[in-house]
N, C-alpha and C. Protein backbone atom coordinates (compact mmCIF):
# COMPACT_ATOMS: atom_id res chain seq x y z
N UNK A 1 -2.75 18.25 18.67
CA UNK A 1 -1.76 17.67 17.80
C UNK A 1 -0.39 17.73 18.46
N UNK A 2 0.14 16.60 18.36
CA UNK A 2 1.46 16.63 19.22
C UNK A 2 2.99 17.04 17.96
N UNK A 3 3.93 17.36 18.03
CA UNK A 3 5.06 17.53 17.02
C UNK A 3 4.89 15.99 16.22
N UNK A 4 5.58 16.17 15.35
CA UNK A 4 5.34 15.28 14.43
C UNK A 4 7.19 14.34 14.45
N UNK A 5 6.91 12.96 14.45
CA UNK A 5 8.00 11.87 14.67
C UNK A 5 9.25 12.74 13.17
N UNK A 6 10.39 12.28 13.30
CA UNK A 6 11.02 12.96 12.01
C UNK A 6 11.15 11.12 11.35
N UNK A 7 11.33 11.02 10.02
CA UNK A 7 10.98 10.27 9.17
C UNK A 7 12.88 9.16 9.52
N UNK A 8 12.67 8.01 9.68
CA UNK A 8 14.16 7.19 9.88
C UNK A 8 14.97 7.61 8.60
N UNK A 9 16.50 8.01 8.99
CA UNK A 9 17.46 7.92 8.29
C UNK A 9 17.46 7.04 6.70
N UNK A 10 17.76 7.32 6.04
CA UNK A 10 18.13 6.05 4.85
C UNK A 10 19.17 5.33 5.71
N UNK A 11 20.18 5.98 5.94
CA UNK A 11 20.83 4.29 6.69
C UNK A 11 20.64 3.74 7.48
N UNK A 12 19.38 3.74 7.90
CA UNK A 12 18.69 3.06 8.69
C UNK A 12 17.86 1.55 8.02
N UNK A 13 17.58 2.00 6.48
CA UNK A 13 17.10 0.94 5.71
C UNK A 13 17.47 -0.43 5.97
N UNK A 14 18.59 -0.94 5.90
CA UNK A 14 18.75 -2.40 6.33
C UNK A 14 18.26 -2.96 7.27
N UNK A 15 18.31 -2.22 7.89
CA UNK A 15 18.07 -2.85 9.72
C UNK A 15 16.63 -2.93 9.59
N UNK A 16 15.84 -1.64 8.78
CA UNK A 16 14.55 -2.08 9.13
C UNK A 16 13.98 -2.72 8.36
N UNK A 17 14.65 -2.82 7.07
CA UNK A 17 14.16 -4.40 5.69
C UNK A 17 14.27 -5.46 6.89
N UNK A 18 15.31 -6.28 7.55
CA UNK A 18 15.64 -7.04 8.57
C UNK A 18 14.30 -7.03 9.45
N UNK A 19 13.75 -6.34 10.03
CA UNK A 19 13.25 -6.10 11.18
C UNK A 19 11.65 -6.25 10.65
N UNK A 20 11.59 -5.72 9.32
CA UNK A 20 9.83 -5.76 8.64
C UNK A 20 10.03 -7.53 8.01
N UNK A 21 11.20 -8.15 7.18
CA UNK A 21 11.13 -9.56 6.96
C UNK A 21 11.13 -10.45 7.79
N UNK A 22 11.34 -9.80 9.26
CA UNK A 22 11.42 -11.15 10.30
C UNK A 22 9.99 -11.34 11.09
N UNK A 23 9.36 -9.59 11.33
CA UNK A 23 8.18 -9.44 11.59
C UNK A 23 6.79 -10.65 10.78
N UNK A 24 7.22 -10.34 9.14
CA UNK A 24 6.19 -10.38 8.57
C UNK A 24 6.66 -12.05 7.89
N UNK A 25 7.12 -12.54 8.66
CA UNK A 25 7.53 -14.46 8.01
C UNK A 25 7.40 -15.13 9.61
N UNK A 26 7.61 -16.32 9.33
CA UNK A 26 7.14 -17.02 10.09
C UNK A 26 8.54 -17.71 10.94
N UNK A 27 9.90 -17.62 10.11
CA UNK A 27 11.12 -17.84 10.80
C UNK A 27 12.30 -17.43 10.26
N UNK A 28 13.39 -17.55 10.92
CA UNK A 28 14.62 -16.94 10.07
C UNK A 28 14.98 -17.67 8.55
N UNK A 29 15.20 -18.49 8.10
CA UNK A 29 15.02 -18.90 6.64
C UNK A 29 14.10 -18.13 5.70
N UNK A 30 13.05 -18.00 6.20
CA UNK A 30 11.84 -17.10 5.32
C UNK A 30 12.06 -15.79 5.56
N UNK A 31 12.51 -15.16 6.70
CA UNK A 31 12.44 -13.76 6.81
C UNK A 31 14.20 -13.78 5.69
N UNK A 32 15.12 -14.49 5.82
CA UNK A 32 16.10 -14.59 4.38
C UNK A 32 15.38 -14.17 3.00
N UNK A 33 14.18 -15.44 2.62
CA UNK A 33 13.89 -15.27 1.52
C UNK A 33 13.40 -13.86 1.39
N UNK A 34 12.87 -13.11 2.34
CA UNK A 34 11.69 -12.42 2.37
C UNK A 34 12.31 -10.61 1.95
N UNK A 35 13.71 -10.91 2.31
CA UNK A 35 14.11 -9.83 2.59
C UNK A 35 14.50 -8.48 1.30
N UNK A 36 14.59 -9.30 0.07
CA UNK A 36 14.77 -8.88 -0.73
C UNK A 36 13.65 -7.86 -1.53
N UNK A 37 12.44 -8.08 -1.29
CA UNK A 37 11.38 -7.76 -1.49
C UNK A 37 11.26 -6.59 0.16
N UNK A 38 11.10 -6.80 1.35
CA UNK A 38 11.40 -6.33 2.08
C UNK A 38 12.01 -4.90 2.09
N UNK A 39 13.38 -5.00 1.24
CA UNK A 39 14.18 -4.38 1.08
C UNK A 39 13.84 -2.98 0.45
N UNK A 40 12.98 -3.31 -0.74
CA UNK A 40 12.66 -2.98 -1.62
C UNK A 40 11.36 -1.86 -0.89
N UNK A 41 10.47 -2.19 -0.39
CA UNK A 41 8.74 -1.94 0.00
C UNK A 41 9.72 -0.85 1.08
N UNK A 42 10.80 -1.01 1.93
CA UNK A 42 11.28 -0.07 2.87
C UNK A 42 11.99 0.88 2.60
N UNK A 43 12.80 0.91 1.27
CA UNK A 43 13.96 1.63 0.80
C UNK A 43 12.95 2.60 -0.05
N UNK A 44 11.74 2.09 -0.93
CA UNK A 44 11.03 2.76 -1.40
C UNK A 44 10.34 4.00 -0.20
N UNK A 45 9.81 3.62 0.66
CA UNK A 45 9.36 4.35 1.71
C UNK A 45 9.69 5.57 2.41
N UNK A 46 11.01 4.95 2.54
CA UNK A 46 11.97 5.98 3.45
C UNK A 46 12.49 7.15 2.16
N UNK A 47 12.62 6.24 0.86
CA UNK A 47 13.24 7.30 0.12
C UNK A 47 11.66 8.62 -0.27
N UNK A 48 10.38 8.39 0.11
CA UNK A 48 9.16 8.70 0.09
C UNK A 48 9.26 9.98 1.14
N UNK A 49 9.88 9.57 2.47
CA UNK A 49 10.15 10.08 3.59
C UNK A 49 8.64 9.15 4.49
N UNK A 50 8.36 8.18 4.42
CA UNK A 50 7.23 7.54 4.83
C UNK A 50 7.71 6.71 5.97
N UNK A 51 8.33 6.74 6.20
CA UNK A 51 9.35 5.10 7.03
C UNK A 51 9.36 5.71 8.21
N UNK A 52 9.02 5.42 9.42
CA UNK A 52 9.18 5.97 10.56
C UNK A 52 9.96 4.96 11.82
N UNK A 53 10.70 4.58 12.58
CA UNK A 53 11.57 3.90 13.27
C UNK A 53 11.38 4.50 14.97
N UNK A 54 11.20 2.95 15.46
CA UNK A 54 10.85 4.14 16.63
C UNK A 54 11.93 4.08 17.33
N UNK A 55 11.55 4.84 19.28
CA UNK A 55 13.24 5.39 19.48
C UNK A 55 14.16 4.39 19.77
N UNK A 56 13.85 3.41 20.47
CA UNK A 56 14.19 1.69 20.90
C UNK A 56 15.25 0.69 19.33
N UNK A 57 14.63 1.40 18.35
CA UNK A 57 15.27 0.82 17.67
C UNK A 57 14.37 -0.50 17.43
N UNK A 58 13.42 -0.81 17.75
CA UNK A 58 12.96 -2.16 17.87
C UNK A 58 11.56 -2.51 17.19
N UNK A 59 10.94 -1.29 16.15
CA UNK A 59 9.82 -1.16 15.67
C UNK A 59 9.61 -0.07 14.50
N UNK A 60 8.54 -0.23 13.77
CA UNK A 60 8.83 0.84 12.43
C UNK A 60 7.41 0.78 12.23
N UNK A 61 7.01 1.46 11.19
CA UNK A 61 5.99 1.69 10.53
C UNK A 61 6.46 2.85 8.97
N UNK A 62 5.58 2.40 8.55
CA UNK A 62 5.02 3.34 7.43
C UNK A 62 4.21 4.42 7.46
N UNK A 63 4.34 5.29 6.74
CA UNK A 63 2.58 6.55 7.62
C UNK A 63 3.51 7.23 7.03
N UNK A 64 2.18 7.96 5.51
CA UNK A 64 2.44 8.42 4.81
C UNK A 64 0.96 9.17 4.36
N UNK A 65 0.67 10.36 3.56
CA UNK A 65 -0.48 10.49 2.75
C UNK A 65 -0.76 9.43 1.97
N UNK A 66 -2.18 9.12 1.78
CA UNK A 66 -2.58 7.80 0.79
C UNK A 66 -3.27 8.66 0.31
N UNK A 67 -2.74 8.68 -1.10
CA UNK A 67 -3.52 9.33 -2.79
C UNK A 67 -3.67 8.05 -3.64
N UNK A 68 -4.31 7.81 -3.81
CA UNK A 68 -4.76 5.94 -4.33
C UNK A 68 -3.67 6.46 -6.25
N UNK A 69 -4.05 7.44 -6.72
CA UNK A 69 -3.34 7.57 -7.60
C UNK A 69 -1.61 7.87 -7.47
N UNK A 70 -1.52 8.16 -6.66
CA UNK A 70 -0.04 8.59 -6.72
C UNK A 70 0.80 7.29 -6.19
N UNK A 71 -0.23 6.55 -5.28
CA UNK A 71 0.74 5.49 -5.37
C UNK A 71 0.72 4.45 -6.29
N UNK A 72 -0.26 4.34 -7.63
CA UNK A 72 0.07 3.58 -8.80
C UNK A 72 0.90 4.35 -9.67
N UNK A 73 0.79 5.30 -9.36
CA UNK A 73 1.87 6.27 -10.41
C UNK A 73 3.51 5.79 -10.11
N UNK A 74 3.79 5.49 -8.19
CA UNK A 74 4.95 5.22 -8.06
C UNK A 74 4.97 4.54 -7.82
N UNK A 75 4.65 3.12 -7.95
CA UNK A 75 4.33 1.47 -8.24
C UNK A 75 4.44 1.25 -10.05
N UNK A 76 4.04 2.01 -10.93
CA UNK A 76 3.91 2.01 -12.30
C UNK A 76 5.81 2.24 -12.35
N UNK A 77 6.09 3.72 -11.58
CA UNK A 77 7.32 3.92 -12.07
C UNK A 77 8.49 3.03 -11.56
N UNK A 78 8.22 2.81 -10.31
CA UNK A 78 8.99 1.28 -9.94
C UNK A 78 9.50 0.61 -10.38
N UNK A 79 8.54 -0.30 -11.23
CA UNK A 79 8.47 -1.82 -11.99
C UNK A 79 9.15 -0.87 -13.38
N UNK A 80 9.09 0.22 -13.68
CA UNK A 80 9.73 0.71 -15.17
C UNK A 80 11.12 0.45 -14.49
N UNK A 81 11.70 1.39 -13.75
CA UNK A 81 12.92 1.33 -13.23
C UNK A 81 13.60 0.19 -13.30
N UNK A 82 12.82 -1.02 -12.81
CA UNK A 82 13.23 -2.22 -12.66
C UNK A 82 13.58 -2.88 -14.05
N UNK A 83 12.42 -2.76 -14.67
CA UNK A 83 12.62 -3.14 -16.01
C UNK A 83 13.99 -2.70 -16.33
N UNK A 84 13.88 -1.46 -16.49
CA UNK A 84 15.15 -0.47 -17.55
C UNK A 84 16.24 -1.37 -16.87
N UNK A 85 16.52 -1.52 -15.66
CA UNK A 85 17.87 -1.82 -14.97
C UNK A 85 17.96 -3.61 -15.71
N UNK A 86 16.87 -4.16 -15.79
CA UNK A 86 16.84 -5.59 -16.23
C UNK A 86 17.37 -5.88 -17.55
N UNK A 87 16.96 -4.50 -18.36
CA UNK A 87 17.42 -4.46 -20.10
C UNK A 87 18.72 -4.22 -19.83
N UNK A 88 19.00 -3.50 -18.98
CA UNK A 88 20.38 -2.75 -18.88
C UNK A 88 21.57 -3.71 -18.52
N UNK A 89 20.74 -5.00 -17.94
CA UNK A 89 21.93 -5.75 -17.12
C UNK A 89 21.95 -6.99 -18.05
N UNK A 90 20.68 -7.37 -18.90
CA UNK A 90 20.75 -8.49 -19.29
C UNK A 90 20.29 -8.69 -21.03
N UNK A 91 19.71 -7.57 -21.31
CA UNK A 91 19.45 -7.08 -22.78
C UNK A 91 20.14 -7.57 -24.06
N UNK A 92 21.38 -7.50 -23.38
CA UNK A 92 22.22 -7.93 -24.78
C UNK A 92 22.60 -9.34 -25.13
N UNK A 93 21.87 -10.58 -24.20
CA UNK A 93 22.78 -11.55 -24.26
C UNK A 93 21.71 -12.92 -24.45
N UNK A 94 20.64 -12.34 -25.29
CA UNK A 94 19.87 -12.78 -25.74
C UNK A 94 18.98 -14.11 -24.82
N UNK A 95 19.24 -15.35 -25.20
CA UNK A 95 18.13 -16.37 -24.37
C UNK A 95 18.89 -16.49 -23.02
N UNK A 96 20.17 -16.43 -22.88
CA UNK A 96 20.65 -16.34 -21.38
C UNK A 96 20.33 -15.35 -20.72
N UNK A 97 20.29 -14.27 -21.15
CA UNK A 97 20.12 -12.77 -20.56
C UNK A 97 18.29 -13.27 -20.34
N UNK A 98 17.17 -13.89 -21.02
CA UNK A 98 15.84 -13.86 -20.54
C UNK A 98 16.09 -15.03 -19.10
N UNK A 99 17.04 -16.02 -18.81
CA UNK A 99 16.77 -16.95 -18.09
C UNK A 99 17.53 -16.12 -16.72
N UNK A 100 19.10 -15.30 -16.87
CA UNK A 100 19.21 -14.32 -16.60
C UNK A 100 18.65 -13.30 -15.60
N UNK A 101 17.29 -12.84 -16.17
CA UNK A 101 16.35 -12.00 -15.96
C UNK A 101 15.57 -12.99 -14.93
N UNK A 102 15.53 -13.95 -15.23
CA UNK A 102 14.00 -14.39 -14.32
C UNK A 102 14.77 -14.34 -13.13
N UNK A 103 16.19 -14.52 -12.84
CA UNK A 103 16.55 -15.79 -11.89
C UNK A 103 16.60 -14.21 -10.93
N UNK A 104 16.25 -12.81 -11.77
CA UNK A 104 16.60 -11.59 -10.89
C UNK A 104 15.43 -11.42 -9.89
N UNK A 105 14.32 -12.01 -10.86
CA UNK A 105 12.93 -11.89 -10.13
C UNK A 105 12.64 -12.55 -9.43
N UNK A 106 13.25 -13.88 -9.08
CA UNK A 106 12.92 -15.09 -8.44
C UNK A 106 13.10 -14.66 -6.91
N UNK A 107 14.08 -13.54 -6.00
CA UNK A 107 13.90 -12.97 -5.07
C UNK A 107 12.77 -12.44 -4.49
N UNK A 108 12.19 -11.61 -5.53
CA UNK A 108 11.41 -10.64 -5.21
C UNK A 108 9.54 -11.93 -4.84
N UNK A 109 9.63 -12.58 -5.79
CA UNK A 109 8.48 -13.71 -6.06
C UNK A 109 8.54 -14.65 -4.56
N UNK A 110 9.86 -15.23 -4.28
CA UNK A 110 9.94 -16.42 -3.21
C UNK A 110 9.61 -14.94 -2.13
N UNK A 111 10.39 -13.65 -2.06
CA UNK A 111 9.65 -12.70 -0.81
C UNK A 111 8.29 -12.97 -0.65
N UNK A 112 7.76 -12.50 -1.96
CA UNK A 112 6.22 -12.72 -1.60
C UNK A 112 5.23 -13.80 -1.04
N UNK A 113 6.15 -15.07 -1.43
CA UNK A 113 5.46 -16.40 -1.17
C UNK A 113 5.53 -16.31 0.13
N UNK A 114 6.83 -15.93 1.14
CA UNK A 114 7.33 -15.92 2.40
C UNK A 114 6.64 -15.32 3.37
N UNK A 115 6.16 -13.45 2.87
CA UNK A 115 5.77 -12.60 3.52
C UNK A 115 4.13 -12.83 3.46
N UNK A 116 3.41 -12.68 4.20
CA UNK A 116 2.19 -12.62 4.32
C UNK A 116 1.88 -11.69 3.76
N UNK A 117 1.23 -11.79 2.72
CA UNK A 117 0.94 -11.29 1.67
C UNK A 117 -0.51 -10.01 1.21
N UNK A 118 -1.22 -10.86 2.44
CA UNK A 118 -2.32 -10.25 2.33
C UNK A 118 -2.82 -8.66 2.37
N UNK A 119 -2.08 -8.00 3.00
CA UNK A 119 -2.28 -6.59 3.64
C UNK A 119 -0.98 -5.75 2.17
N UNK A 120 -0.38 -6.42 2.35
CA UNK A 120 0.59 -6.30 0.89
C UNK A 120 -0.11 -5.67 -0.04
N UNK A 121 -0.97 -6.67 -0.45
CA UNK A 121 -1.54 -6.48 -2.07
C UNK A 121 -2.63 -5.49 -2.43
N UNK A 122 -3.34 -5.79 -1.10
CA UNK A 122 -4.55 -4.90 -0.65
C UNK A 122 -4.66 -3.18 -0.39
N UNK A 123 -5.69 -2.72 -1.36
CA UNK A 123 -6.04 -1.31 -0.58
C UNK A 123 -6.32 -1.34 0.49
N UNK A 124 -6.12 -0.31 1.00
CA UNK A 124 -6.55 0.52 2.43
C UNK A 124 -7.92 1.32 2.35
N UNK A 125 -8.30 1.52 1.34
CA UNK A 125 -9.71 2.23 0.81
C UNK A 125 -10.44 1.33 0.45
N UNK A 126 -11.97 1.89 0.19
CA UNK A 126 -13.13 1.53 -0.45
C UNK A 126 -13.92 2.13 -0.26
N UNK A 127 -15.19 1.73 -0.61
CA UNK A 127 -16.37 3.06 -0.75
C UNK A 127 -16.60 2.83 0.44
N UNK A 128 -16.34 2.24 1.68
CA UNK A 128 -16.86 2.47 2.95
C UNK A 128 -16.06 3.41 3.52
N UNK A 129 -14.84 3.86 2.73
CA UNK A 129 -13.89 4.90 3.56
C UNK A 129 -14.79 6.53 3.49
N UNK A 130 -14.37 6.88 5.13
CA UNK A 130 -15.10 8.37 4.96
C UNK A 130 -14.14 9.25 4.09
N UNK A 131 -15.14 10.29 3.69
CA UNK A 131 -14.52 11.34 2.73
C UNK A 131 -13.44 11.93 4.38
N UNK A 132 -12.24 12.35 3.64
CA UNK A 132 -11.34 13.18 3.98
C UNK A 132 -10.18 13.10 3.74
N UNK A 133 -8.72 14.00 4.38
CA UNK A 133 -7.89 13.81 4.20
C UNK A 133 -7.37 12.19 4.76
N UNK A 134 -7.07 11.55 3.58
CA UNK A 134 -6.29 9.97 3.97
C UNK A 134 -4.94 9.73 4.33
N UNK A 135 -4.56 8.81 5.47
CA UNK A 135 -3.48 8.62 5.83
C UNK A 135 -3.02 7.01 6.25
N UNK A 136 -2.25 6.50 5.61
CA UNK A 136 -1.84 4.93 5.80
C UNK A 136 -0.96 4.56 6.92
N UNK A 137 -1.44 4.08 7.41
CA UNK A 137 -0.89 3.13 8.50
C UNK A 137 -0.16 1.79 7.52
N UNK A 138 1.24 1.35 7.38
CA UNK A 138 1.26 0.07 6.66
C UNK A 138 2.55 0.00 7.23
N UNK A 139 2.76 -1.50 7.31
CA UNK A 139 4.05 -2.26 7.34
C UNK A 139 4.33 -2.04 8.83
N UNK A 140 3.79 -1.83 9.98
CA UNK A 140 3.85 -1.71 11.15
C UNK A 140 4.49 -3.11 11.56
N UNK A 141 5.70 -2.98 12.03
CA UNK A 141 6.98 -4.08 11.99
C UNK A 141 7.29 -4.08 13.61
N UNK A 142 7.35 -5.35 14.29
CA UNK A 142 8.26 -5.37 15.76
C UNK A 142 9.00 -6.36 15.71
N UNK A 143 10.37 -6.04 16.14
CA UNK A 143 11.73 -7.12 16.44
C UNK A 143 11.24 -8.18 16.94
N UNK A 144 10.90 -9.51 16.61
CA UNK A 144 11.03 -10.82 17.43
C UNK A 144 11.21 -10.58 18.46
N UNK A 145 10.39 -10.79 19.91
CA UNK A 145 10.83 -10.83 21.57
C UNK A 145 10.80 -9.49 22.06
N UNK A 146 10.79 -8.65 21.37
CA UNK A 146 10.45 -7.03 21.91
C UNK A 146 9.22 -6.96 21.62
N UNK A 147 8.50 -5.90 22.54
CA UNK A 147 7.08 -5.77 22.51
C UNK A 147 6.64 -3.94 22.23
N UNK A 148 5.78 -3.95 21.68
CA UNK A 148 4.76 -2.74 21.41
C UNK A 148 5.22 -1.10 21.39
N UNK A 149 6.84 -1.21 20.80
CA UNK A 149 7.09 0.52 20.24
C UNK A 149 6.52 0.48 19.21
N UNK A 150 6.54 -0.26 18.52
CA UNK A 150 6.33 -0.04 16.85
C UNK A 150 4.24 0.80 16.79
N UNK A 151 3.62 0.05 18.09
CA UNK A 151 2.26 0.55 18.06
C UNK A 151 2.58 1.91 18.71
N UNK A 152 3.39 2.01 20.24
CA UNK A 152 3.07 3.35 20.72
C UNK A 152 4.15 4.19 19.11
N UNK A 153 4.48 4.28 18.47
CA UNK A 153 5.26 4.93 17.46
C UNK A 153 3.90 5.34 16.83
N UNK A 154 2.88 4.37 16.22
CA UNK A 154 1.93 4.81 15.78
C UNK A 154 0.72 5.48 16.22
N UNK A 155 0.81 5.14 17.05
CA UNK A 155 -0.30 5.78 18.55
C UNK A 155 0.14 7.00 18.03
N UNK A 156 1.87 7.70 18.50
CA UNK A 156 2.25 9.01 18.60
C UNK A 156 2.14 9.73 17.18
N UNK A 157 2.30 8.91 15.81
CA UNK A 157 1.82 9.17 14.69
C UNK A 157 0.62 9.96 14.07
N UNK A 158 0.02 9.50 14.81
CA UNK A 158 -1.56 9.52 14.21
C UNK A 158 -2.07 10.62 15.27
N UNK A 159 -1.18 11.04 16.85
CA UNK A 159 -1.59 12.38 17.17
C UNK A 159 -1.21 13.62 16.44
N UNK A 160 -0.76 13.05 15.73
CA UNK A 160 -0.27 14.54 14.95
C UNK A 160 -1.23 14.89 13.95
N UNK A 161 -2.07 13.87 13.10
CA UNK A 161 -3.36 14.07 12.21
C UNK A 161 -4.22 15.19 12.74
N UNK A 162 -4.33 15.85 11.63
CA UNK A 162 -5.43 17.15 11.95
C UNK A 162 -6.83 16.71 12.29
N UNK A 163 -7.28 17.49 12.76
CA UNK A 163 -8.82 17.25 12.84
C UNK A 163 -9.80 16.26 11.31
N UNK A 164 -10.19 15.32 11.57
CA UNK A 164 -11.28 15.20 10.38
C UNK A 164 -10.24 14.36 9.57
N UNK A 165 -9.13 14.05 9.71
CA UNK A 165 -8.14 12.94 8.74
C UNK A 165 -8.72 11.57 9.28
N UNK A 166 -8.67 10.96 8.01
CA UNK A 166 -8.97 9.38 7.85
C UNK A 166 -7.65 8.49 8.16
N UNK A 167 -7.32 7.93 9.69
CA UNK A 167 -6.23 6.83 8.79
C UNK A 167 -6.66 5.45 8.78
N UNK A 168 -6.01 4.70 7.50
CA UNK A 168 -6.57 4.15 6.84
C UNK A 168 -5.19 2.41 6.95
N UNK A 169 -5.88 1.66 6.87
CA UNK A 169 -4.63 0.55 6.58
C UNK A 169 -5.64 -1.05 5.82
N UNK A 170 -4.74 -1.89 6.17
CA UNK A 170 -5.43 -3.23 5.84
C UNK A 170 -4.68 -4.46 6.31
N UNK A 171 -5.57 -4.74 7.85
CA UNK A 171 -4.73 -5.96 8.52
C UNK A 171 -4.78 -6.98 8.09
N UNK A 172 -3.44 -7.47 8.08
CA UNK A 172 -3.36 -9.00 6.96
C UNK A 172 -3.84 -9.92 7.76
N UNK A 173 -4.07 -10.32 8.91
CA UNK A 173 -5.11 -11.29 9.42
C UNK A 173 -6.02 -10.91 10.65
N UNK A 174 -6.95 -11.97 10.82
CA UNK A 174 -7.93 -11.57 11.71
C UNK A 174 -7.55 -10.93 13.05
N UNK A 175 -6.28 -12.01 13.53
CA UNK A 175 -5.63 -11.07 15.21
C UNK A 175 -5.14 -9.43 14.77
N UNK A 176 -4.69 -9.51 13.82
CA UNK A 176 -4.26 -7.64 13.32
C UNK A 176 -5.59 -7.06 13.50
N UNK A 177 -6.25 -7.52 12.43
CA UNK A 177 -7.68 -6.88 12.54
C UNK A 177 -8.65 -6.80 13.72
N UNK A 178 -8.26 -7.44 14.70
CA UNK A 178 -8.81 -7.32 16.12
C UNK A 178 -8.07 -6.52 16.76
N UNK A 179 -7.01 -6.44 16.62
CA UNK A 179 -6.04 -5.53 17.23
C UNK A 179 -6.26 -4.07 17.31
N UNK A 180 -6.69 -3.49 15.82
CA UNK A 180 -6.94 -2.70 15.02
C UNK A 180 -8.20 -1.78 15.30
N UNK A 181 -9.26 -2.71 15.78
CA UNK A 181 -10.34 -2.50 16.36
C UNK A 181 -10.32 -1.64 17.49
N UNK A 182 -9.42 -2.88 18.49
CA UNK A 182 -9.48 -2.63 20.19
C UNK A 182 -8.62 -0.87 19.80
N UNK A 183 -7.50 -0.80 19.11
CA UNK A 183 -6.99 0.61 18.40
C UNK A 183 -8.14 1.83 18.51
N UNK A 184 -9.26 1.16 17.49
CA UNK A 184 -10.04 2.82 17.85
C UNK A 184 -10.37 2.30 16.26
N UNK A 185 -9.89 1.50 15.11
CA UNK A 185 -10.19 1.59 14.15
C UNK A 185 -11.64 1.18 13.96
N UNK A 186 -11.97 1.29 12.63
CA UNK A 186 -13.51 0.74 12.41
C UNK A 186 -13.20 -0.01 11.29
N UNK A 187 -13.80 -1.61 11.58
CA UNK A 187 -13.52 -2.57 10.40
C UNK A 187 -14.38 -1.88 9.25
N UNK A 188 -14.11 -2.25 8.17
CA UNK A 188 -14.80 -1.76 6.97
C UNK A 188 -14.80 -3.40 6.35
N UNK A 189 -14.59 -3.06 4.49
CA UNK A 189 -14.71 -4.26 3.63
C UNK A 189 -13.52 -4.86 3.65
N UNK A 190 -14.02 -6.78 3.54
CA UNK A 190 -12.74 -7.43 4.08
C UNK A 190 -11.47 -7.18 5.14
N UNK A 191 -10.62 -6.93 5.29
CA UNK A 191 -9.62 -6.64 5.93
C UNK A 191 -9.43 -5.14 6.24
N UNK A 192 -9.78 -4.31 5.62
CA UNK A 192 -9.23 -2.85 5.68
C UNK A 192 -10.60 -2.06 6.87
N UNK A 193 -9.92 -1.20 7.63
CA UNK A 193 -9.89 -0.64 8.70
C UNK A 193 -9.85 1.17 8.66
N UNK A 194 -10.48 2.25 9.21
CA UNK A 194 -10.58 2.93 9.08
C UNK A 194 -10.59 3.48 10.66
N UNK A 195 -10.00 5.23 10.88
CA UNK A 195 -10.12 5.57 11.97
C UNK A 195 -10.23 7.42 11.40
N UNK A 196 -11.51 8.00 11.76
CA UNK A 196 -11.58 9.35 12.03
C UNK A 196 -11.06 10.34 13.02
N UNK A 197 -9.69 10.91 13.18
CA UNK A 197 -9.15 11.86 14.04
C UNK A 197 -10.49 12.77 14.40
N UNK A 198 -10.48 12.40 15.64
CA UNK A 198 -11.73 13.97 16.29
C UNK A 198 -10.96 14.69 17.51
């Protein structure tokens, strides 16, 4: 087991919302739309301590414990938060405050249309995952025109897993998921990918 990466700064968040919306869209207009949602999936992370940045500045990842419950617990509490702040901002002002409200969500919705979505929505588990301690690989991000910190970041990640840990992710398309493979992972159901530390 090698020392373990220390988790990116919070003020580091922008740069890497920026850096995961440009990754995960197809051009600068969309990685715009994308970012808001972006924003959100990274600021959550880092405030997790999950967000990892590598040293280049030019790549990130996620890599965190995966408790399938704890992260609907803080996905459940999320969308409350959001809510409360939505009553809070627009509650009182009746049919403007609902049109108001949508036009708050309409960011977060056009992100999703933008961002490739697939690995997004998706578990990292299923009954093909081996029993053990679980660990997520997600949101593995590289700067446009720079190449492969964001993998050796995860490479160096995942030496730190104890003996017998599962890590676990779900490549949003087939080249990820080949990628993922040549990695050391083992495809499982649909998209999601599995790797046993020995």
């Amino acid at each position: 087991m090698r020392p373990a990466a220390e988790p990116a700064p919070l003020h580091r968040v922008f740069i890497l919302s920026w850096i995961m919306a440009r990754a995960f869209t197809r051009h600068r207009p969309g990685a715009i739309m994308a970012y808001p949602l972006s924003l959100l999936i990274v600021g959550f992370s880092a405030l997790r301590r999950q967000l990892y940045e590598s040293s280049d500045g030019h790549g990130m990842v996620v890599f965190g414990r995966f408790r399938l419950l704890h992260e609907i617990i803080a996905g459940v509490l999320l969308a409350l938060l959001f809510m409360a702040a939505l009553v809070l901002v627009v509650g009182n002002d009746g049919p403007m405050g609902i049109g108001l409200a949508a036009l708050l969500w309409l960011p977060f919705i056009v992100g999703l249309w933008q961002m490739s979505a697939g690995s997004l929505s998706a578990t990292p588990t299923g009954p093909e995952t081996p029993v053990g301690e679980r660990w997520q690989v997600a949101a593995l991000a590289q700067r446009p025109g720079t190449s492969m910190s964001a993998l050796l970041l995860t490479r160096n990640l995942m030496g730190t897993l104890p003996r017998g840990a599962v890590a676990v992710a779900a490549a949003d398309d087939d080249d990820l998921l080949a990628a993922c493979e040549r990695f050391g992972f083992t495809r499982g159901k649909g998209r999601r990918v599995f790797r046993v530390v020995t």
